[in-house]
C-alpha atoms as a PDB file:
ATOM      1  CA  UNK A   1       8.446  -1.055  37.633  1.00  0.00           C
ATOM      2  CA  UNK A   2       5.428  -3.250  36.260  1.00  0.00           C
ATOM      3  CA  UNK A   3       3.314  -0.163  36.001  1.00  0.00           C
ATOM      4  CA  UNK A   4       5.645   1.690  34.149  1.00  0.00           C
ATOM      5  CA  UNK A   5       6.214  -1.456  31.474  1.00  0.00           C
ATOM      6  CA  UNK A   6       2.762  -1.894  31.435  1.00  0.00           C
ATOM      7  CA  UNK A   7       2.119   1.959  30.056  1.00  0.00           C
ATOM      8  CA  UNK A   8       5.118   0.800  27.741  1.00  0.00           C
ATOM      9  CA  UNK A   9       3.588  -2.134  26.328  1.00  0.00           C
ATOM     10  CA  UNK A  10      -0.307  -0.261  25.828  1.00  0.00           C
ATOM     11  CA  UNK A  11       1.531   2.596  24.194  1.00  0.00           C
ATOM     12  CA  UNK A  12       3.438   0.253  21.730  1.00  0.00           C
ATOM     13  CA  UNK A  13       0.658  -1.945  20.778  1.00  0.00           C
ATOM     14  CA  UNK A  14      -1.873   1.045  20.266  1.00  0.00           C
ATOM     15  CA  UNK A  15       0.980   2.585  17.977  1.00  0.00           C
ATOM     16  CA  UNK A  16       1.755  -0.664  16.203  1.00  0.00           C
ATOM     17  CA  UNK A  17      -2.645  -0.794  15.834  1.00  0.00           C
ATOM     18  CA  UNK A  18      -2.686   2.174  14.345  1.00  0.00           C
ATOM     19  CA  UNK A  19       0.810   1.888  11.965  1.00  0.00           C
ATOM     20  CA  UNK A  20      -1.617  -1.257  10.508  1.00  0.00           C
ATOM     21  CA  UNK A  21      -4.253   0.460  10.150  1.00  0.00           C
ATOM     22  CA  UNK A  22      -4.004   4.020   9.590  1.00  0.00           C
ATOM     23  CA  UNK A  23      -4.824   4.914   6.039  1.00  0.00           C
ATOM     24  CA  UNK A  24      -3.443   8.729   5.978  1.00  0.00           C
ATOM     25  CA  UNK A  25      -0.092   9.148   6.370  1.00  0.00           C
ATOM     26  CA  UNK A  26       0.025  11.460   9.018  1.00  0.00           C
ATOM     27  CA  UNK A  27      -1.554   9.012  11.676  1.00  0.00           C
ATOM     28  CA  UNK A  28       0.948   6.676  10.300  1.00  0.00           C
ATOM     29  CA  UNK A  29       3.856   8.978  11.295  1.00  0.00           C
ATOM     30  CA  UNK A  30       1.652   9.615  14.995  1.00  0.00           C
ATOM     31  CA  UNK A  31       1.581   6.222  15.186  1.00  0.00           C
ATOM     32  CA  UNK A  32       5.562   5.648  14.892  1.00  0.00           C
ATOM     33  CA  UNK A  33       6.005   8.497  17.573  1.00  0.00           C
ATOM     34  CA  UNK A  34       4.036   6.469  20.153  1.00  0.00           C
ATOM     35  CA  UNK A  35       6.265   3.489  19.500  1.00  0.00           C
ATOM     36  CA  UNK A  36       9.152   6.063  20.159  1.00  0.00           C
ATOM     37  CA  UNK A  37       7.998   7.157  23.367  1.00  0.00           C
ATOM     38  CA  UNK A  38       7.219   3.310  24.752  1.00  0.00           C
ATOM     39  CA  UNK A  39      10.797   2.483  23.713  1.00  0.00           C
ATOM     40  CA  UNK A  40      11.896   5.941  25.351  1.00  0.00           C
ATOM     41  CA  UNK A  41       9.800   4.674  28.617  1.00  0.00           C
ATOM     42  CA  UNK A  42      11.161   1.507  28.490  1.00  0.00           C
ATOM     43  CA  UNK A  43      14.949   3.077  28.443  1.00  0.00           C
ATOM     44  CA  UNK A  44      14.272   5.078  31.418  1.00  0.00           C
ATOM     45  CA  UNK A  45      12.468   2.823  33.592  1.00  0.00           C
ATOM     46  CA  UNK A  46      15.577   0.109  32.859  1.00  0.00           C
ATOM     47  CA  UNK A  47      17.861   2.449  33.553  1.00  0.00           C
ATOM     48  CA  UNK A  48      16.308   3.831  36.899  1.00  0.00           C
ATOM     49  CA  UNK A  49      15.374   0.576  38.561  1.00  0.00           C
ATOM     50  CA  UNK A  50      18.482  -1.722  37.304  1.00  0.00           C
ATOM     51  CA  UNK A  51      21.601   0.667  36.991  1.00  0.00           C
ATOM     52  CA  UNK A  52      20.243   3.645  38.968  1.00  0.00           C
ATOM     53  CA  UNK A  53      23.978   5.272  39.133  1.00  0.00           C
ATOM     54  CA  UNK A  54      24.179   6.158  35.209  1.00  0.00           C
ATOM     55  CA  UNK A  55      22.674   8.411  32.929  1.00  0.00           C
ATOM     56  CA  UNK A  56      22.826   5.413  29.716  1.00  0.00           C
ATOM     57  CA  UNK A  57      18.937   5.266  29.628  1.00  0.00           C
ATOM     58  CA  UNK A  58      18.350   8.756  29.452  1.00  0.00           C
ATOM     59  CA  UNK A  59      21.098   9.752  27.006  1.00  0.00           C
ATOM     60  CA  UNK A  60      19.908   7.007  24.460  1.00  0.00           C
ATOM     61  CA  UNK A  61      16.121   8.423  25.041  1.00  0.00           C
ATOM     62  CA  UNK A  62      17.029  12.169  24.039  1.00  0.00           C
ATOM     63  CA  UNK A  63      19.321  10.304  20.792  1.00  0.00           C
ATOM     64  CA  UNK A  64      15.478   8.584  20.441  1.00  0.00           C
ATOM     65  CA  UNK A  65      13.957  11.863  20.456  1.00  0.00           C
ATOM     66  CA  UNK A  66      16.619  13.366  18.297  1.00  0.00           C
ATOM     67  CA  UNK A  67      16.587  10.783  15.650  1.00  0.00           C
ATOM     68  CA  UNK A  68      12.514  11.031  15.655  1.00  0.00           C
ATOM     69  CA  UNK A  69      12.415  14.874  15.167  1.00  0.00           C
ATOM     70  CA  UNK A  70      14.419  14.263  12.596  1.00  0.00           C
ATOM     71  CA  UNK A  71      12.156  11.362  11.028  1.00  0.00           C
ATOM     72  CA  UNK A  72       9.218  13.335  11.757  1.00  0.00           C
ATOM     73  CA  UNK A  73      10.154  16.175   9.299  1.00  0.00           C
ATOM     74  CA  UNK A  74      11.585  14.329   6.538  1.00  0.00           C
ATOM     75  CA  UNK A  75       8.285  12.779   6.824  1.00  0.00           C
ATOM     76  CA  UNK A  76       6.007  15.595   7.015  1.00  0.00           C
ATOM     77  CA  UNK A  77       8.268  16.674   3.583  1.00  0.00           C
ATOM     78  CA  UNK A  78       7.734  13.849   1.736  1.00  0.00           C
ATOM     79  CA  UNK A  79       3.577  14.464   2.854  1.00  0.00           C
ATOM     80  CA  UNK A  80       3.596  17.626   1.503  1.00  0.00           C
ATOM     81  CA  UNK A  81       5.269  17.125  -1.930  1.00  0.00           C
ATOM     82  CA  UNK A  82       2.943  13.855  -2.217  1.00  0.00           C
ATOM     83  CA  UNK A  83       0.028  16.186  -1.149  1.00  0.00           C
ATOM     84  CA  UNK A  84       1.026  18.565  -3.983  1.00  0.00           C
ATOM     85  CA  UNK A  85       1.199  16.221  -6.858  1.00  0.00           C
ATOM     86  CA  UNK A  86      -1.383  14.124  -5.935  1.00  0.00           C
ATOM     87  CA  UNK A  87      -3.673  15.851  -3.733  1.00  0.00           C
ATOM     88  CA  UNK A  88      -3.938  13.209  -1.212  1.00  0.00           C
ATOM     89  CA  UNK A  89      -2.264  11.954   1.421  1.00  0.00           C
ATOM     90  CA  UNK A  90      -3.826   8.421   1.968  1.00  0.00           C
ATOM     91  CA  UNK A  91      -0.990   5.686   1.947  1.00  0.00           C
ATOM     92  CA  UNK A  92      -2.872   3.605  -0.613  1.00  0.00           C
ATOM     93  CA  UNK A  93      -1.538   5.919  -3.115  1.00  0.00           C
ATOM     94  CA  UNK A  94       2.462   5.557  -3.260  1.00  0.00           C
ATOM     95  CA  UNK A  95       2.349   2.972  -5.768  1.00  0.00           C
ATOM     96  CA  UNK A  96       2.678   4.877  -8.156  1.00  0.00           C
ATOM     97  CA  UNK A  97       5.691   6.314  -7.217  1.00  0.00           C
ATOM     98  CA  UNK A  98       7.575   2.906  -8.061  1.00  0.00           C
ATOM     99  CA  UNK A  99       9.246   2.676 -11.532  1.00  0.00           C
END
């Protein structure tokens, strides 16, 4: 179980490194999808070494995976209309998209 947390954790911090300081938006959005797949590891280790008789762990990690396909392209959406009125993608940018 400790190796499997550990992979967790590594994945989650490198994502969380790289959400910080990622300047193009689609490393940001990479970034997020690691921190999915630690929390989906997390679910499915949990679920396999405390309550080994259900299925909770692994039906929550699909709704993860669901709910980031989803956030993935509403992201890559909002990239390309950004990309085509700006002609950049770097995050520094969206200020001046506020009113």
């Amino acid at each position: 179980m400790q190796s499997y947390l550990m992979l967790a954790g590594v994945l989650f911090v490198v994502g969380i490194f790289g959400v910080i300081t990622r300047r193009n938006t689609i490393g940001i959005l990479m970034s997020l999808e690691l921190m999915f797949n630690a929390a989906n590891i997390n679910l499915v280790t949990f679920n396999n070494f405390v309550t080994a008789d259900g299925l909770s762990g692994q039906i929550f990690s699909i709704f993860i995976i669901v709910i980031a396909a989803a956030e993935t392209t509403i992201g890559l959406a909002i990239v390309l209309l950004i990309y085509r009125n700006w002609k950049g993608i770097d995050s520094d940018c969206y200020g001046v998209m506020k009113w």
